[in-house]
Protein backbone atom coordinates (compact mmCIF):
# COMPACT_ATOMS: atom_id res chain seq x y z
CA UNK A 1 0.00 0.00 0.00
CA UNK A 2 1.09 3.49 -0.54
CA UNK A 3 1.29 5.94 2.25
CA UNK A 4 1.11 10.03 1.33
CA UNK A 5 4.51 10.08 3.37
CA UNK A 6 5.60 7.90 0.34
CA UNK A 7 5.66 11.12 -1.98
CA UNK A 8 8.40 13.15 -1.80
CA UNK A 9 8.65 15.85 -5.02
CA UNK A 10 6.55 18.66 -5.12
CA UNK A 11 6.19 19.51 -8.97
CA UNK A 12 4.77 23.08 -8.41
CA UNK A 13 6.17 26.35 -6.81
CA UNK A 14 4.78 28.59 -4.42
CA UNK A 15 2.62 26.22 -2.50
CA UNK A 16 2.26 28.21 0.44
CA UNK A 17 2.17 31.76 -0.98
CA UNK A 18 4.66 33.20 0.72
CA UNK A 19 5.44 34.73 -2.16
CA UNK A 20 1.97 36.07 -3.83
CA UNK A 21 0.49 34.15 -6.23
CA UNK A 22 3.67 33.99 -8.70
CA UNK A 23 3.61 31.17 -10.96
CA UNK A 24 -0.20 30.71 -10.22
CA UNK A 25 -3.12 31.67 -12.18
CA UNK A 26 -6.88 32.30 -12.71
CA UNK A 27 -9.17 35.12 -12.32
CA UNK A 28 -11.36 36.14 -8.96
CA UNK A 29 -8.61 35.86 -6.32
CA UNK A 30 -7.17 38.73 -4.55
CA UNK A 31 -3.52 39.16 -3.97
CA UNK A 32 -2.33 37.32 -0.58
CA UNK A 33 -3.76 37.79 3.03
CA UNK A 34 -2.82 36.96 6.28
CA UNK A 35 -5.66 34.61 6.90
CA UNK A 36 -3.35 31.63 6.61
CA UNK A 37 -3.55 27.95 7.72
CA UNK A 38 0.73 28.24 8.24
CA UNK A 39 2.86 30.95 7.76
CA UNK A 40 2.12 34.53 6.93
CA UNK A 41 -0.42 34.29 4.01
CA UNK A 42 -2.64 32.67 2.34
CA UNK A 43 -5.30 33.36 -1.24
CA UNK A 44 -8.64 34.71 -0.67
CA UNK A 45 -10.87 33.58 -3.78
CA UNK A 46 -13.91 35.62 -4.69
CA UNK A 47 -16.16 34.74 -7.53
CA UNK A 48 -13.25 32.90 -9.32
CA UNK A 49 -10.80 30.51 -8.83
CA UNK A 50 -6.91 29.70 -8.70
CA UNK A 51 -5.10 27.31 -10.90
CA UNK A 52 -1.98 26.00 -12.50
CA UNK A 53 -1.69 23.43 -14.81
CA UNK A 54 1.24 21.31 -15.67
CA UNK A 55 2.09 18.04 -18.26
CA UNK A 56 1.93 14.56 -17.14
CA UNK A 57 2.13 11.16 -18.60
CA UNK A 58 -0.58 8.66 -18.39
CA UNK A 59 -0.08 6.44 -15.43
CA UNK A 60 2.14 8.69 -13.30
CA UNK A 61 1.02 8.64 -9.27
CA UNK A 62 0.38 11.88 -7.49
CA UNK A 63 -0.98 13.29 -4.47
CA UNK A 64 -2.74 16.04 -4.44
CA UNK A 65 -3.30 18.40 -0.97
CA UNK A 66 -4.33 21.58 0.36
CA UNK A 67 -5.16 23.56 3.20
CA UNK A 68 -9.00 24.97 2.18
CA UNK A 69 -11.98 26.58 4.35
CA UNK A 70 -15.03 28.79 3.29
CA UNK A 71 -15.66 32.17 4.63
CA UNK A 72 -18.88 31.27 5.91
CA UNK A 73 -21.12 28.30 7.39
CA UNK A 74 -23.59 26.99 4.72
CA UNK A 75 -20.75 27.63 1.63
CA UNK A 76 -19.55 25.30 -0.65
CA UNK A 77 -16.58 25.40 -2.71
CA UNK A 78 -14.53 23.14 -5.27
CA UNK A 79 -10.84 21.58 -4.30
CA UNK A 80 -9.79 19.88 -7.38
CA UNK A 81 -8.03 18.00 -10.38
CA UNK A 82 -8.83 18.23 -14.50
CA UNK A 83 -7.50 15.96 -16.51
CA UNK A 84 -6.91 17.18 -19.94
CA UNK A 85 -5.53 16.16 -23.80
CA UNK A 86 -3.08 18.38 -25.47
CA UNK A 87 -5.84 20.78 -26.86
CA UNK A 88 -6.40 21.64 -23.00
CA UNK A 89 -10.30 19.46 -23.17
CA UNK A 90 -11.28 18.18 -19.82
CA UNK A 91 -11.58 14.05 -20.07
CA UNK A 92 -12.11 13.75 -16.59
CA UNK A 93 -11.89 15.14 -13.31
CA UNK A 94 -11.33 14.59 -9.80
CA UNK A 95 -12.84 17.03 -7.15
CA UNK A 96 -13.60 17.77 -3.72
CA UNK A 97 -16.20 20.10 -2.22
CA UNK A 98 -15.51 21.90 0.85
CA UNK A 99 -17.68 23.34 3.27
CA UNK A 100 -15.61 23.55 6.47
CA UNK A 101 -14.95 27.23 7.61
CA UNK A 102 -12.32 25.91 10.07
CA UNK A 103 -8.85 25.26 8.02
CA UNK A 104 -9.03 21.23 6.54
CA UNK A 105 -6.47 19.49 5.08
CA UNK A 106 -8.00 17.58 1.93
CA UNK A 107 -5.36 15.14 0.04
CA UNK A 108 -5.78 12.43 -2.07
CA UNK A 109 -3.14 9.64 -3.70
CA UNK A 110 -4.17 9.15 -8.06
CA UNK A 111 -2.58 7.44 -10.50
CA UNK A 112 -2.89 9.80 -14.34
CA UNK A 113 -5.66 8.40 -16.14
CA UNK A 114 -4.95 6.67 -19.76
CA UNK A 115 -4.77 9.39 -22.34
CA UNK A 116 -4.41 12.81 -19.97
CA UNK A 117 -1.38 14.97 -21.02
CA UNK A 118 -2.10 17.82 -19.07
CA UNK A 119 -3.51 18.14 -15.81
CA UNK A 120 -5.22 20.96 -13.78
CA UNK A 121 -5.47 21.83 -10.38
CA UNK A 122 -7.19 24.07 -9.11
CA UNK A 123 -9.93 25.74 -6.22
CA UNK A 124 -13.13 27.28 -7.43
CA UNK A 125 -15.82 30.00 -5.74
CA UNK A 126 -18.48 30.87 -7.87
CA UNK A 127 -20.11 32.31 -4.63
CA UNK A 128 -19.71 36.28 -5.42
CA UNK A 129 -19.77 38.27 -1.66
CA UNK A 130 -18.32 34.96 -0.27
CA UNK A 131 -14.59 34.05 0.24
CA UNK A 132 -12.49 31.06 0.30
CA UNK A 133 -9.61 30.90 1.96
CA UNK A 134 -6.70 28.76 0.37
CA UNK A 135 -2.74 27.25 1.71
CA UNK A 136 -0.49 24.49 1.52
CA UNK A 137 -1.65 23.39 -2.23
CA UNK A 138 0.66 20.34 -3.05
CA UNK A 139 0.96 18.22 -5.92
CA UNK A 140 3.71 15.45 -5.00
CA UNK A 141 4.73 13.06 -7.07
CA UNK A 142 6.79 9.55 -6.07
């Protein structure tokens, strides 16, 4: 059995936000604040989300975590994973929804389905007046 202590490699920068949202993208998410699950700051996401997407290969294990909570009780909001061909088309997807408003760890172990080449993480709000709150995002790989 695999353990999540069995990943080692994060393949994305800037996990923690320490330093803005450099190398991150999306649309809806104000700059850093210092609402944070560790450290000094963390993304607040308004009517939006926050992504990055990088290339895989087909079979390739990952695990995927963050540090997520909603701005207030009763909201719901998306922690999660597209998996995409070469002409960026969603062929699947993996997701979480998140309604704690206390700071939750959510992480999951995936092996690349057959015939992804890119793959997408990302948090979404569609909720506009409403904030999520978002640290820690990992994507380790074996």
């Amino acid at each position: 059995f695999l353990e999540i202590d069995d990943f080692k490699t994060d393949v994305i920068s800037n996990t923690s936000f320490e330093n803005s949202t450099n190398d991150w993208g999306g649309s809806g998410y104000s700059n850093i604040n210092s609402n944070a699950s560790t450290g000094n700051w963390a993304v607040e996401i308004e009517n939006g989300w926050l992504e990055k997407t990088i290339d895989v290969q087909e079979g390739q294990m990952f695990c995927y975590k963050g540090d997520i909570k909603v701005g207030l009780f009763g909201m719901t909001t998306e922690f999660g994973i597209h998996f995409m061909d070469n002409n960026y088309n969603i062929l699947n997807q993996l997701a979480f929804m998140v309604t704690t408003t206390d700071y939750e760890t959510f992480e999951t172990v995936f092996t690349v389905p057959k015939g992804t080449k890119k793959m997408r993480i990302f948090v979404a709000n569609w909720e506009s007046g409403k904030k999520v709150y978002v640290d820690n995002i990992h994507l380790l790989k074996k």
